[in-house]
Protein backbone atom coordinates (compact mmCIF):
# COMPACT_ATOMS: atom_id res chain seq x y z
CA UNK A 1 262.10 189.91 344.91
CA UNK A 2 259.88 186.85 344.80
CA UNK A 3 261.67 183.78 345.81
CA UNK A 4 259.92 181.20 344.00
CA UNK A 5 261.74 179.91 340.83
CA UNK A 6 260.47 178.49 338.15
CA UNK A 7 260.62 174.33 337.69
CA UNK A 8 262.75 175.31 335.10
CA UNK A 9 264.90 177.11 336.57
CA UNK A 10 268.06 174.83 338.05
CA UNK A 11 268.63 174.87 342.35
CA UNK A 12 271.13 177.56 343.05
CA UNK A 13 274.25 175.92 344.42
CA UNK A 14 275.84 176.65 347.79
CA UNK A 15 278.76 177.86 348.88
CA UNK A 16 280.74 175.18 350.06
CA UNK A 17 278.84 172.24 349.30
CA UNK A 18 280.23 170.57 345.82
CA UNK A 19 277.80 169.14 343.37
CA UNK A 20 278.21 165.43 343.07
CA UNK A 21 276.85 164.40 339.43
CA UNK A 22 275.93 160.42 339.32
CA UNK A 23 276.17 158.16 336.07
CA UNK A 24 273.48 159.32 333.69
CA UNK A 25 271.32 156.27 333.03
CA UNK A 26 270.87 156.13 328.92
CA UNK A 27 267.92 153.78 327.66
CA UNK A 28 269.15 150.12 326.20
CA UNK A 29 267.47 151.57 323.10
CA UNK A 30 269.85 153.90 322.46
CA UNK A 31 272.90 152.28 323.26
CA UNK A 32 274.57 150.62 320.22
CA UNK A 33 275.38 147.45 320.66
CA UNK A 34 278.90 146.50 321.87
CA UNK A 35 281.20 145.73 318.07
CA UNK A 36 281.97 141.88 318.13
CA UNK A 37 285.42 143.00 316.23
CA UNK A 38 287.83 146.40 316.21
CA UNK A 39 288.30 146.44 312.75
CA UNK A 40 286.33 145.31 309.61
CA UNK A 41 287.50 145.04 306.36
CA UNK A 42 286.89 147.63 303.64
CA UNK A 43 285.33 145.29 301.23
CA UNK A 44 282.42 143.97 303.60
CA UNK A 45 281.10 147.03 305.00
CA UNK A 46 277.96 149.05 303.47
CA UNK A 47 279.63 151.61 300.89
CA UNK A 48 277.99 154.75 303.41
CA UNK A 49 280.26 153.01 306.15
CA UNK A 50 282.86 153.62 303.34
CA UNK A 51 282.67 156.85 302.71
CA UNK A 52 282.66 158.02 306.62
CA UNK A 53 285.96 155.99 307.01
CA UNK A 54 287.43 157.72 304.32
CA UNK A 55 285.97 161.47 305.10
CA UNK A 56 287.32 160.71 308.95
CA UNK A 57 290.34 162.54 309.71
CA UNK A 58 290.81 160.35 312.38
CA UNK A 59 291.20 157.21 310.52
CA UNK A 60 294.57 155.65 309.94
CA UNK A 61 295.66 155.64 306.29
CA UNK A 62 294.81 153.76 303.20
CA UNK A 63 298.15 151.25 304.16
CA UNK A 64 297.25 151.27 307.63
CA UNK A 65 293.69 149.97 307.04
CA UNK A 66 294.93 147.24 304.59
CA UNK A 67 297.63 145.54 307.38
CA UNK A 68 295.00 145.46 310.03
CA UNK A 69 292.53 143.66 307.52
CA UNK A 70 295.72 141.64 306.66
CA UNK A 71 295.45 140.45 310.47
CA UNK A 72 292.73 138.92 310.87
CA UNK A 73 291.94 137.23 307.84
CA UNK A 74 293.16 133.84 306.83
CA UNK A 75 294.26 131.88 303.43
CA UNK A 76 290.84 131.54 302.52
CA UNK A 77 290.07 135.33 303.09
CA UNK A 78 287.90 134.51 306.19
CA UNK A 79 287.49 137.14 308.39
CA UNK A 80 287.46 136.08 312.71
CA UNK A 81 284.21 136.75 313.16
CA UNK A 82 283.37 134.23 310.01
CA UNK A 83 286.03 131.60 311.55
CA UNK A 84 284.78 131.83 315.44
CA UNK A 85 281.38 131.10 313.95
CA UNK A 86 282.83 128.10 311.96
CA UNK A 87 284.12 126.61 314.84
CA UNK A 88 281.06 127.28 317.02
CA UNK A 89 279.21 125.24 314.35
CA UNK A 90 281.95 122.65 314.59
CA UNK A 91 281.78 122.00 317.79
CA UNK A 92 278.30 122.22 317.90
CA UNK A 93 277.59 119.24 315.23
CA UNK A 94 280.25 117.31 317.71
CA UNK A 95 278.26 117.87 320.73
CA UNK A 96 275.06 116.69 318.99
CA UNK A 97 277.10 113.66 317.33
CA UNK A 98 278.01 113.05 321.44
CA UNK A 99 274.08 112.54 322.29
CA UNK A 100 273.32 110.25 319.18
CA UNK A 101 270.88 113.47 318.48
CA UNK A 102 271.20 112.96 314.77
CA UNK A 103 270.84 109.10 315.16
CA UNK A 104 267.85 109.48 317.19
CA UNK A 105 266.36 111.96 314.64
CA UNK A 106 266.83 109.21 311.31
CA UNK A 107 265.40 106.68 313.64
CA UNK A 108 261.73 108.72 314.40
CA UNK A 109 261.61 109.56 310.46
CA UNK A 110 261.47 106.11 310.10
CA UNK A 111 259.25 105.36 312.30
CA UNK A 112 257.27 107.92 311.82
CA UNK A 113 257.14 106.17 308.20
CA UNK A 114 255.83 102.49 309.55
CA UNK A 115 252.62 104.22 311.51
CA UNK A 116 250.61 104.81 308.82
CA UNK A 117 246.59 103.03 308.87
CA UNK A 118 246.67 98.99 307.88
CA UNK A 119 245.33 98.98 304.37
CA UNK A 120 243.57 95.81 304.93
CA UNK A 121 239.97 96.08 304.54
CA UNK A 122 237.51 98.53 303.16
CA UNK A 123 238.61 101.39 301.13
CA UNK A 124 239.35 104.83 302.28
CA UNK A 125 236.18 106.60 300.71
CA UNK A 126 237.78 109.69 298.91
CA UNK A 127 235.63 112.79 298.73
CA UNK A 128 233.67 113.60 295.40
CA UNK A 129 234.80 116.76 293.28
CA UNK A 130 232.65 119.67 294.51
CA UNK A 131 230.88 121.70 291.77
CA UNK A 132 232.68 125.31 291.64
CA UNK A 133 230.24 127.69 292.17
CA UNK A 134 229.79 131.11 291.27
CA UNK A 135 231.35 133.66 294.16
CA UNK A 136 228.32 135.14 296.14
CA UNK A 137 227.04 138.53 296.39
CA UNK A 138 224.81 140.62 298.99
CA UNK A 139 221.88 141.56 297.41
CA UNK A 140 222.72 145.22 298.36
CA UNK A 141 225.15 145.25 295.91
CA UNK A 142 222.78 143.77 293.05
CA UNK A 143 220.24 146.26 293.86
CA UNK A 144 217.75 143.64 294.99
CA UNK A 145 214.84 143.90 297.56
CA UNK A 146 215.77 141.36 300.99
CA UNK A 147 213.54 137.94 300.62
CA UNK A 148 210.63 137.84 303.58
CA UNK A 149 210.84 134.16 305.23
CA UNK A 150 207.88 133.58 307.55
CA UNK A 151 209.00 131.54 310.85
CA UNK A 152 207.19 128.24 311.38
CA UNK A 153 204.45 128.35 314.15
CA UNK A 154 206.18 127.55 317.60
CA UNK A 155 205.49 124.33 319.18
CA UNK A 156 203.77 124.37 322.62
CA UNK A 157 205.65 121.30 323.75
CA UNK A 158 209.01 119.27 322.80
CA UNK A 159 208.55 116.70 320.40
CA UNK A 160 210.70 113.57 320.37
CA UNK A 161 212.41 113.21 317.02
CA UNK A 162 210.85 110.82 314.60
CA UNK A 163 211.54 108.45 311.57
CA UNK A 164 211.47 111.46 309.45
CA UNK A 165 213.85 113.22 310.78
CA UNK A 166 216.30 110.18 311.03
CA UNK A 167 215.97 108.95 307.75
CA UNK A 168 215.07 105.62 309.18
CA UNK A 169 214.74 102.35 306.99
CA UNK A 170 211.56 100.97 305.94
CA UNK A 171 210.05 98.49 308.67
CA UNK A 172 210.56 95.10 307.75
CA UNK A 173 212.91 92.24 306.75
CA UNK A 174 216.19 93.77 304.50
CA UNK A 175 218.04 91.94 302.17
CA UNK A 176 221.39 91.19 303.13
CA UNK A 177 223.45 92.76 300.17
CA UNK A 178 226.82 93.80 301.19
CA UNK A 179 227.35 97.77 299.65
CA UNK A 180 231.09 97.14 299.35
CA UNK A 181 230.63 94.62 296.65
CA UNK A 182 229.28 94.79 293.59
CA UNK A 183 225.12 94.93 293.05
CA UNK A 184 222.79 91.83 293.09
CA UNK A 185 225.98 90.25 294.94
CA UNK A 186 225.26 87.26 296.97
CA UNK A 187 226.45 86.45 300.13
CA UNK A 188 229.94 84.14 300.29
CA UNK A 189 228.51 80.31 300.91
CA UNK A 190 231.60 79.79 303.06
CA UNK A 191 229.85 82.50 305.34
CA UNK A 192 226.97 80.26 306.06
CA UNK A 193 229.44 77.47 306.83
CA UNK A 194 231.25 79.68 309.43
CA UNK A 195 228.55 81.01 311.23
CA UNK A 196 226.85 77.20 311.55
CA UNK A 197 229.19 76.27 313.36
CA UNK A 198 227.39 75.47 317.17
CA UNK A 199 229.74 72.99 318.45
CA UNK A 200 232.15 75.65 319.75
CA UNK A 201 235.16 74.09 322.01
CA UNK A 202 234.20 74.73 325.67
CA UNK A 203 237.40 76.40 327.67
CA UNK A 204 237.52 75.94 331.41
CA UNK A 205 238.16 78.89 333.77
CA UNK A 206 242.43 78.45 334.76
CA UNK A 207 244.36 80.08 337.69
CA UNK A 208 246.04 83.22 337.32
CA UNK A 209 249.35 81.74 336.89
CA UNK A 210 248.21 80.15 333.57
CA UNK A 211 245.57 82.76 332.51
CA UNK A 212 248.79 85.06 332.83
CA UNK A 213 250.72 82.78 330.90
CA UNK A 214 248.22 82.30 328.05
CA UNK A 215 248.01 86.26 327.91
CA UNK A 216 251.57 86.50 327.09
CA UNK A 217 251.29 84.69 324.38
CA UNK A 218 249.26 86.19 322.10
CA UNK A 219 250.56 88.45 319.42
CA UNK A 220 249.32 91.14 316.78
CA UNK A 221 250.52 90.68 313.31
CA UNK A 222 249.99 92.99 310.05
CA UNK A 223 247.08 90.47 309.17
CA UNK A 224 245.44 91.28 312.24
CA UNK A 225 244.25 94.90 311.61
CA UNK A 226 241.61 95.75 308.79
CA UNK A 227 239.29 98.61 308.06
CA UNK A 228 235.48 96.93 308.53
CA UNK A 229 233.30 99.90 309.07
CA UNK A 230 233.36 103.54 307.82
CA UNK A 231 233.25 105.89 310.81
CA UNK A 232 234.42 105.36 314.57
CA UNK A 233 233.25 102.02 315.89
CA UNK A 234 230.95 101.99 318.45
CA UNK A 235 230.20 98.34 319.21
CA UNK A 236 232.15 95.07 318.41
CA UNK A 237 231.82 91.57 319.06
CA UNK A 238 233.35 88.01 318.62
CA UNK A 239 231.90 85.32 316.74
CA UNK A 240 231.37 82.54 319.73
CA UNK A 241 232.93 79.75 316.93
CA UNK A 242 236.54 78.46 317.81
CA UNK A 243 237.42 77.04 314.46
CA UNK A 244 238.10 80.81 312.81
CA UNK A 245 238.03 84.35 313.97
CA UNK A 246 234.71 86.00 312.91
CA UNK A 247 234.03 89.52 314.11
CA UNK A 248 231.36 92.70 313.33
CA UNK A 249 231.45 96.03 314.05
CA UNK A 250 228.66 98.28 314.49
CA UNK A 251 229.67 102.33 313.47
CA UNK A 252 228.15 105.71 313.97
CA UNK A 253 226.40 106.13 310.23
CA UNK A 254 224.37 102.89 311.26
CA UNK A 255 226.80 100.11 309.33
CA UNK A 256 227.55 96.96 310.03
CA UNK A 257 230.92 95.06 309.45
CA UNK A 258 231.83 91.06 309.22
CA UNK A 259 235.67 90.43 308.98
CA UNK A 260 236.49 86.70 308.80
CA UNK A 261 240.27 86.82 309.56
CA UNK A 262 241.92 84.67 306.93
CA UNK A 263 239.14 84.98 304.15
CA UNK A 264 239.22 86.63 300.94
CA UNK A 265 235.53 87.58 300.04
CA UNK A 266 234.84 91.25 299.70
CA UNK A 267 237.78 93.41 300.95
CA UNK A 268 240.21 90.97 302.76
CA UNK A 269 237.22 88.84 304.39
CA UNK A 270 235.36 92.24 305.20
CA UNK A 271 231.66 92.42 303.91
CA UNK A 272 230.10 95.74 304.94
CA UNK A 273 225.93 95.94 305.53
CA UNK A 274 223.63 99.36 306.21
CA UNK A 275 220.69 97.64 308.55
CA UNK A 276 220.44 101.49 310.70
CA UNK A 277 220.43 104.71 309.72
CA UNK A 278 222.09 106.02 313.42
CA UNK A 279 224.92 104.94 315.75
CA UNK A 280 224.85 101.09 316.39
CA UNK A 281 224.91 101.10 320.10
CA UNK A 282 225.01 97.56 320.87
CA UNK A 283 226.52 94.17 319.22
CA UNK A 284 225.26 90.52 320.36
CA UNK A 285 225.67 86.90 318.37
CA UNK A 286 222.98 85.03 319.85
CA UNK A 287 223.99 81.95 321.77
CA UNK A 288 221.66 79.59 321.33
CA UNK A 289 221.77 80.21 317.40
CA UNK A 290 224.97 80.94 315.94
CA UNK A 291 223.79 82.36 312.33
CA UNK A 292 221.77 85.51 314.04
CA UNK A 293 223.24 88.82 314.68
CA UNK A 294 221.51 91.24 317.19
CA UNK A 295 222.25 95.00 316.34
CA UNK A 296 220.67 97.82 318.27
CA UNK A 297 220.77 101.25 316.92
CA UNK A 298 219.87 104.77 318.26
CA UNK A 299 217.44 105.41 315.17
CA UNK A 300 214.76 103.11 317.43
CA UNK A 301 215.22 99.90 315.51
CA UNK A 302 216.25 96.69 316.91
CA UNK A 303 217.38 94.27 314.33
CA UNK A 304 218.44 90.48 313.67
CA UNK A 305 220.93 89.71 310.82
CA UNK A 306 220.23 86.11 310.14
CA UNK A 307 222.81 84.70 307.70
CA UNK A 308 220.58 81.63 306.85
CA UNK A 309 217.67 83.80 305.80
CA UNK A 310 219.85 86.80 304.28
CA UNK A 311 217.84 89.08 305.82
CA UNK A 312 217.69 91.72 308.55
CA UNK A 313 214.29 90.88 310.69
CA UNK A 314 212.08 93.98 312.48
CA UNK A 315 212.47 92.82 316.54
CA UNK A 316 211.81 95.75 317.64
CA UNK A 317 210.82 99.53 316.30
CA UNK A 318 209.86 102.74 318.14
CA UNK A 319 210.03 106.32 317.08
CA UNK A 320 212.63 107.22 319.44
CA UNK A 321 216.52 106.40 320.13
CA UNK A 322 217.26 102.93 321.63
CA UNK A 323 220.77 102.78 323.88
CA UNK A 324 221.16 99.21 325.19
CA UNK A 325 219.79 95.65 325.20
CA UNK A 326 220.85 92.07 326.75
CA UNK A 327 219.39 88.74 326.47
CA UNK A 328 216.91 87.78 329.06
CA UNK A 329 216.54 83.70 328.31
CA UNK A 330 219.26 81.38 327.53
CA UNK A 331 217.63 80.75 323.85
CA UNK A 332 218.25 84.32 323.15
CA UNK A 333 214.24 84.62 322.01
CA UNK A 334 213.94 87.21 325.33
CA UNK A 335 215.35 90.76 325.32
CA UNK A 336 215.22 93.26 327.79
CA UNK A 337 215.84 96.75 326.11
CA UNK A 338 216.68 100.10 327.36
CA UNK A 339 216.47 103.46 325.75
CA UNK A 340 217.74 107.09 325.69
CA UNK A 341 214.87 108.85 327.89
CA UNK A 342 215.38 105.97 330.96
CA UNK A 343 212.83 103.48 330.28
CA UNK A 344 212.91 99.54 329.68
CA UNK A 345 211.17 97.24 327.93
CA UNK A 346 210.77 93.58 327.76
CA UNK A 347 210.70 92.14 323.94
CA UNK A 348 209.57 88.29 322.93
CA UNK A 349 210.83 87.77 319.52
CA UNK A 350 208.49 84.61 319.20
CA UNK A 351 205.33 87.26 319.86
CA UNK A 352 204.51 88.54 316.06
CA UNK A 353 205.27 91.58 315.46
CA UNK A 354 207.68 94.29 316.56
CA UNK A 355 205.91 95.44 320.10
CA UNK A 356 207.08 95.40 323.54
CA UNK A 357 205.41 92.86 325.83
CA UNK A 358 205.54 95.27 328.72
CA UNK A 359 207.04 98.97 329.14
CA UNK A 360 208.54 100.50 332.23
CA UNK A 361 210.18 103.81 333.19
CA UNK A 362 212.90 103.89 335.63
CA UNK A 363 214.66 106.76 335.74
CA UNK A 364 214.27 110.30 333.53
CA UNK A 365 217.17 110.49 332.08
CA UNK A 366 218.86 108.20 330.22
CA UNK A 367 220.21 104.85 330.63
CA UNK A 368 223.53 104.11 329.92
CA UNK A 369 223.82 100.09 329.96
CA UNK A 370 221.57 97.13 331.33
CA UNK A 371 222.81 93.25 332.41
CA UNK A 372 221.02 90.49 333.11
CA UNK A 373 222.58 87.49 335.76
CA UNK A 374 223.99 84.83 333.83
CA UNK A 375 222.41 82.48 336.48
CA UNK A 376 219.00 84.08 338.02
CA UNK A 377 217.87 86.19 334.40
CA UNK A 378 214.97 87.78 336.30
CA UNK A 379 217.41 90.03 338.02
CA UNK A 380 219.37 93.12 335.54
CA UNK A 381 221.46 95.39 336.44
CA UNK A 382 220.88 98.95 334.95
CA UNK A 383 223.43 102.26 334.65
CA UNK A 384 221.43 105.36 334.91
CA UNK A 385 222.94 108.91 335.17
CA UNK A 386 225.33 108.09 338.27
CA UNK A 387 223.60 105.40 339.62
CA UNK A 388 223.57 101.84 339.68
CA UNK A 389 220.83 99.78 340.50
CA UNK A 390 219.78 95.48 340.28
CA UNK A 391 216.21 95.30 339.29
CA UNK A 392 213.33 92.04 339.66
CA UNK A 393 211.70 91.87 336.63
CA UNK A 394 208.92 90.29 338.64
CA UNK A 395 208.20 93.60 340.04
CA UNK A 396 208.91 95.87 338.28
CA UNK A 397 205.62 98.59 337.47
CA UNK A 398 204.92 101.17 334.66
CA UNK A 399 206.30 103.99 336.87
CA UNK A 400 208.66 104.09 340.04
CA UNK A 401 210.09 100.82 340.55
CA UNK A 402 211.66 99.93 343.63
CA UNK A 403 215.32 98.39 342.65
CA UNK A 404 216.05 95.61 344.49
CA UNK A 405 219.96 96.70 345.43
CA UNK A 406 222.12 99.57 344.98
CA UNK A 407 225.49 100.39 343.69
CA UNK A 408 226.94 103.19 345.18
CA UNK A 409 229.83 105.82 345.29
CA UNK A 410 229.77 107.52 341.77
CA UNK A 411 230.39 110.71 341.89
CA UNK A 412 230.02 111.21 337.95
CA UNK A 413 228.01 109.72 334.65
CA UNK A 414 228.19 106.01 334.24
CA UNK A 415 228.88 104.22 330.71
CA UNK A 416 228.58 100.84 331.42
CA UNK A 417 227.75 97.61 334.48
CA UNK A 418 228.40 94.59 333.64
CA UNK A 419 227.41 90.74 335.88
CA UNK A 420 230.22 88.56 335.75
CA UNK A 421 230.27 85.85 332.86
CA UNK A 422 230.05 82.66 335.44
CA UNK A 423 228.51 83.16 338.55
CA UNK A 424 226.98 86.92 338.61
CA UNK A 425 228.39 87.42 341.68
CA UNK A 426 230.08 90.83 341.01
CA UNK A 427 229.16 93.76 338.95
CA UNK A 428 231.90 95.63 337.02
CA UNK A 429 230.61 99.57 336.53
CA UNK A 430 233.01 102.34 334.52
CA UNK A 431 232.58 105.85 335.31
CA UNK A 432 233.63 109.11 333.86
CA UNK A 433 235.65 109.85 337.34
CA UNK A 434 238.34 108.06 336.18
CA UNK A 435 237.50 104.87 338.21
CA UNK A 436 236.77 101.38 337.85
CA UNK A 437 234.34 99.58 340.70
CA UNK A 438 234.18 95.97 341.19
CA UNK A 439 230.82 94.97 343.52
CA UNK A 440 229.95 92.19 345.60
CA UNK A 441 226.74 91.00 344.57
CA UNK A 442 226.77 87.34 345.78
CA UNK A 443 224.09 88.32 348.00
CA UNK A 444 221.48 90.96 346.97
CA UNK A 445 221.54 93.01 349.56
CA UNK A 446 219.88 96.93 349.68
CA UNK A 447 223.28 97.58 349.37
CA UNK A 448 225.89 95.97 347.54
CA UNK A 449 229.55 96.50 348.87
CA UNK A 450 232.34 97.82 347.37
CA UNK A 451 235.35 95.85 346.91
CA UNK A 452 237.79 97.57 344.54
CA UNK A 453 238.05 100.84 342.81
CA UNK A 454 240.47 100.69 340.33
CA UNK A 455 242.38 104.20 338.82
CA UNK A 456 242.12 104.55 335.06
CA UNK A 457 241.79 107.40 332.81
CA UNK A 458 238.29 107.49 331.35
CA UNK A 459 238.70 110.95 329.89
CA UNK A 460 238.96 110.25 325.50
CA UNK A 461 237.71 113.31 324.63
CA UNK A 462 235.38 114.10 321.64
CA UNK A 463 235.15 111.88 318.75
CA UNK A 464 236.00 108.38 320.73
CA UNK A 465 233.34 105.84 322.13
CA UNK A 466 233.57 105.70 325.84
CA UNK A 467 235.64 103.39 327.62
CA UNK A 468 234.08 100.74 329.29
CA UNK A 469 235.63 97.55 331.19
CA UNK A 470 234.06 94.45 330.23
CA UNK A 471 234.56 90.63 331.63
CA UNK A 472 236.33 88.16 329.95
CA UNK A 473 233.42 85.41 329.36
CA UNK A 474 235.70 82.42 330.14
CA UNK A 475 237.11 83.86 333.17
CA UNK A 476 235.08 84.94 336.47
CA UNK A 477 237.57 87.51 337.57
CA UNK A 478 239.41 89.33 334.57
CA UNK A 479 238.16 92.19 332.59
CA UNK A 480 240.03 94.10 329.75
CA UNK A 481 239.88 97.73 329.01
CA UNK A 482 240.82 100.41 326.37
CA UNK A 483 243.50 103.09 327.40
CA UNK A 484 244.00 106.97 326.69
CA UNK A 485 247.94 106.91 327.90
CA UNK A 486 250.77 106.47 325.12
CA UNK A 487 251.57 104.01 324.23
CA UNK A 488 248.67 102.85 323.11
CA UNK A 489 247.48 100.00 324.95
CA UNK A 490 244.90 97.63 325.81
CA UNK A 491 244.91 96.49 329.69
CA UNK A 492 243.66 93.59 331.40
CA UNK A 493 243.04 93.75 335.25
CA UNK A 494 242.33 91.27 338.07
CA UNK A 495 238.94 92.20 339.97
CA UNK A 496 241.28 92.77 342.87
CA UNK A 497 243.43 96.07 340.76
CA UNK A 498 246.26 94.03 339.80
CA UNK A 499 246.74 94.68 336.23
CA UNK A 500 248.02 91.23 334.25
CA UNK A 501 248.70 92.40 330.94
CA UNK A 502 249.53 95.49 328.99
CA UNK A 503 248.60 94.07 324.71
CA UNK A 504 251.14 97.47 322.51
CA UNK A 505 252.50 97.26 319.64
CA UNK A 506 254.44 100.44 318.14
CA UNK A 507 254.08 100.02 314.67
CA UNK A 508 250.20 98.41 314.47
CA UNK A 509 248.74 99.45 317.65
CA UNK A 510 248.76 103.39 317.63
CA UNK A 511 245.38 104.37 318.26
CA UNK A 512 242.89 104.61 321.20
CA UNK A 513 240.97 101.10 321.50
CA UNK A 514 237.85 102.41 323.19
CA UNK A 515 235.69 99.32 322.39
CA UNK A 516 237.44 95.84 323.40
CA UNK A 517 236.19 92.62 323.46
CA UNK A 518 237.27 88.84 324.76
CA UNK A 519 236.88 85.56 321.92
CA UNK A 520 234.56 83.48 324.28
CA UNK A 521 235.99 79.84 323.49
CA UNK A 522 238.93 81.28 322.28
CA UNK A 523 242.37 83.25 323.35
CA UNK A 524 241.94 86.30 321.42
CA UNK A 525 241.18 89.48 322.07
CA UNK A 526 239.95 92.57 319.50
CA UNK A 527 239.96 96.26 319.78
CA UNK A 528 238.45 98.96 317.63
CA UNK A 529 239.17 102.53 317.09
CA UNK A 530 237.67 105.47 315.86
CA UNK A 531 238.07 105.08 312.40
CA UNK A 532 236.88 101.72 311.85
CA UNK A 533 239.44 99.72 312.25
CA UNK A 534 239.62 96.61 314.08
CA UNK A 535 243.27 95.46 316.01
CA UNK A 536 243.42 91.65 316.79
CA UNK A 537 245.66 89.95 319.08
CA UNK A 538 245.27 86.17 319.10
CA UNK A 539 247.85 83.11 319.97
């Protein structure tokens, strides 16, 4: 007989040996779950559960089933399970009541209430009614032949984008008619009066203990925020008068915003102008004449918004994006000018008109910022990709300029280098690594040494303007800051790291302030946003 069994077939058992059988292990899907109480009562279970109680032989009688229901409800007719959940929720709500839980929960409704935008300023613009059209269809399904498109012959090299394509603005002077006011609307007269003003009161530079002091003190009030451009700001800066607060705004649809704090032409003191058609990149109020605007945009044109003239004069006009500019003469009448593909050039307003006087490439890539000394204006300091370097204009040539120092240690892209405000002896650079580098340049050396890195969060993500640390013009050693961290906040640091000032405010200040700027005669400070707001905290 064969001995193999079949795997079937059970083990024969042996004499002698008993069988020990373990605990069957049943799946956890078909176990029932463990009843929360013995008995239920007739009335609340499912009429099939009904019938098997009643079909059961098991089952205690009809007078049986009623005392045990009897048990374990109440007055009310509660069953236990219905009470033990009661009191569960009881002491629940008391354990919550213990932690102020439902306090704390009335008191972020409310203020989740107070943020909402300042009205102050320009309008919301409020989308127009789209026409409804017609739903589509394939043309497989209307029995239709496909449509033939021809591609455009390919280009054998890359063309830099023109006017065209930008929807520039015609060359020349443009009238100064504000679009948020009604048409053939004139300019305010007291506008004129506030921008004349060239006897601004001269501030001298304090020590830290009072600087400090004076920070504390100014506040931001409801007054003190207003909508003056459209889109996300990407330039701002202070009128240099001391007897009001005048301010513009540059955004990304090529606007440009005045806000007068206190005034009550246009919307709350806020006239609104459309000099670009691209990104205003850079803001400047000429020195040397108080009624002239500077505006720099990425559509190539470089213009000046004179407020005596009501017009916007042609400086300077190329076919292709323009980044950055600074003033290379105290009268303001000399710009150098940097653009998006790394080159320079030198501008004379007085020179008819809208030329270079001489062009220079530095770098091919793009440059981020450029500087001049406050005291010895042939030097400039330029941001490239992740470098830093102090050019002579003396000698600088059409190609491959030698820089006359360099700024070292970046390890990522650049957005901005700044000379101190007094002396020009240190250079301020913020850098997408999260740091901020203060440089000795007192003496320009090949290389200029490092003497402070400060740590700050750089990182804002899509749809915010850089950060970029900028000095306070009436004080050698201070420079303010946007900030990413929550609160919102805007900072103000020491050149040695200390930080002196933190300007919040929970109910007005709520929003990344990635463009900030310093009054220069005066102790105020502004911050803008990315949806056009400007935040002003003054004394």
């Amino acid at each position: 007989m064969d001995s193999r069994r079949l795997k079937h077939q059970p083990a024969e058992k042996q004499e002698g040996t008993p069988i020990q059988i373990k605990g069957v292990r049943k799946s956890s899907r078909t176990v029932l779950p463990p009843k929360r109480l013995r008995y239920y009562p007739a009335a609340l279970l499912p009429p099939r559960r009904q019938r098997n109680i009643e079909n059961d032989e098991d089952e205690q009688d009809d007078v049986s089933v009623a005392e045990n229901n009897k048990e374990i409800t109440n007055d009310k007719g509660l069953s236990a399970y219905e009470l033990e959940r009661l009191e569960n929720i009881r002491q629940n709500q008391a354990f919550l009541s213990a932690i102020n839980l439902f306090q704390a929960s009335d008191e972020l409704k409310r203020s989740s209430a107070k943020l909402q935008p300042s009205q102050r300023g320009l309008a919301r613009s409020h989308s127009e009614v789209k026409e409804v059209l017609p739903p589509r269809k394939s043309l497989r399904l209307q029995n239709k032949q496909a449509e033939v498109w021809t591609l455009p012959p390919e280009s054998n090299r890359w063309s830099v984008p023109g006017p065209d394509l930008w929807a520039k603005k015609p060359a020349g002077p443009l009238s100064m008619e504000p679009i948020n006011m009604a048409e053939a609307s004139k300019l305010p007269p007291q506008l004129l009066r506030l921008c004349s003003d060239v006897s601004p009161k001269q501030m001298g530079e304090l020590n830290l203990s009072k600087y400090c002091s004076t920070l504390g003190k100014m506040r931001i009030s409801e007054d003190k925020v207003a909508k003056v451009v459209m889109d996300h700001i990407f330039s701002a800066a202070f009128h240099p008068s001391s007897t009001s607060l005048l301010m513009a705004a540059g955004d990304q649809k090529g606007k440009v915003g005045l806000w007068s704090l206190g005034e009550d032409w246009g919307n709350d003191g806020v006239l609104l102008f459309e000099p670009h058609s691209r990104s205003v990149g850079c803001l400047a109020f000429s020195r040397a004449h108080s009624t002239q605007l500077l505006s720099l945009s990425y559509d190539g044109s470089l213009r000046c918004m004179d407020v005596e003239k009501a017009v916007f004069d042609d400086v300077y006009n190329v076919e292709y994006g323009l980044k950055t500019f600074d003033f290379l003469s105290h009268d303001c009448l000399t710009l150098v000018v940097g653009d998006w593909y790394g080159n320079v050039a030198i501008v004379d307003r007085r020179t008819p008109g809208t030329s270079h006087e001489s062009f220079h490439s530095l770098d091919p890539k793009v440059l981020r910022c450029v500087s001049v000394h406050p005291l010895q204006q042939q030097y400039f300091v330029v941001a490239k990709n992740r470098e830093v370097s102090i050019y002579d204009i003396r000698s600088l040539k059409k190609n491959e300029s030698q820089p006359v120092c360099q700024l070292n240690g970046h390890s990522l892209s650049i957005s901005s280098c700044f000379f101190s405000p007094c002396t020009g002896n240190r250079v301020v650079t913020s850098c997408k690594d999260n740091r901020i580098r203060v440089y000795d340049t007192s003496s320009l050396m090949s290389e200029a040494p490092l003497l402070k890195s400060i740590s700050h969060n750089m990182n804002t993500g899509c749809g915010v303007s850089t950060l970029s640390a900028v000095w306070d013009p009436k004080q050698e050693n201070c420079l303010i800051v946007g900030s990413v961290s929550w609160p919102r906040k805007v900072q103000v640091f020491h050149e040695s790291g200390r930080l002196l000032q933190s300007f919040e405010d929970d109910e007005l200040l709520y929003t990344v302030q990635s463009v900030t700027a310093f009054h220069p005669t005066r102790n105020a400070i502004l911050g803008g946003n990315s949806s056009g707001r400007l935040h002003v905290f003054s004394d």
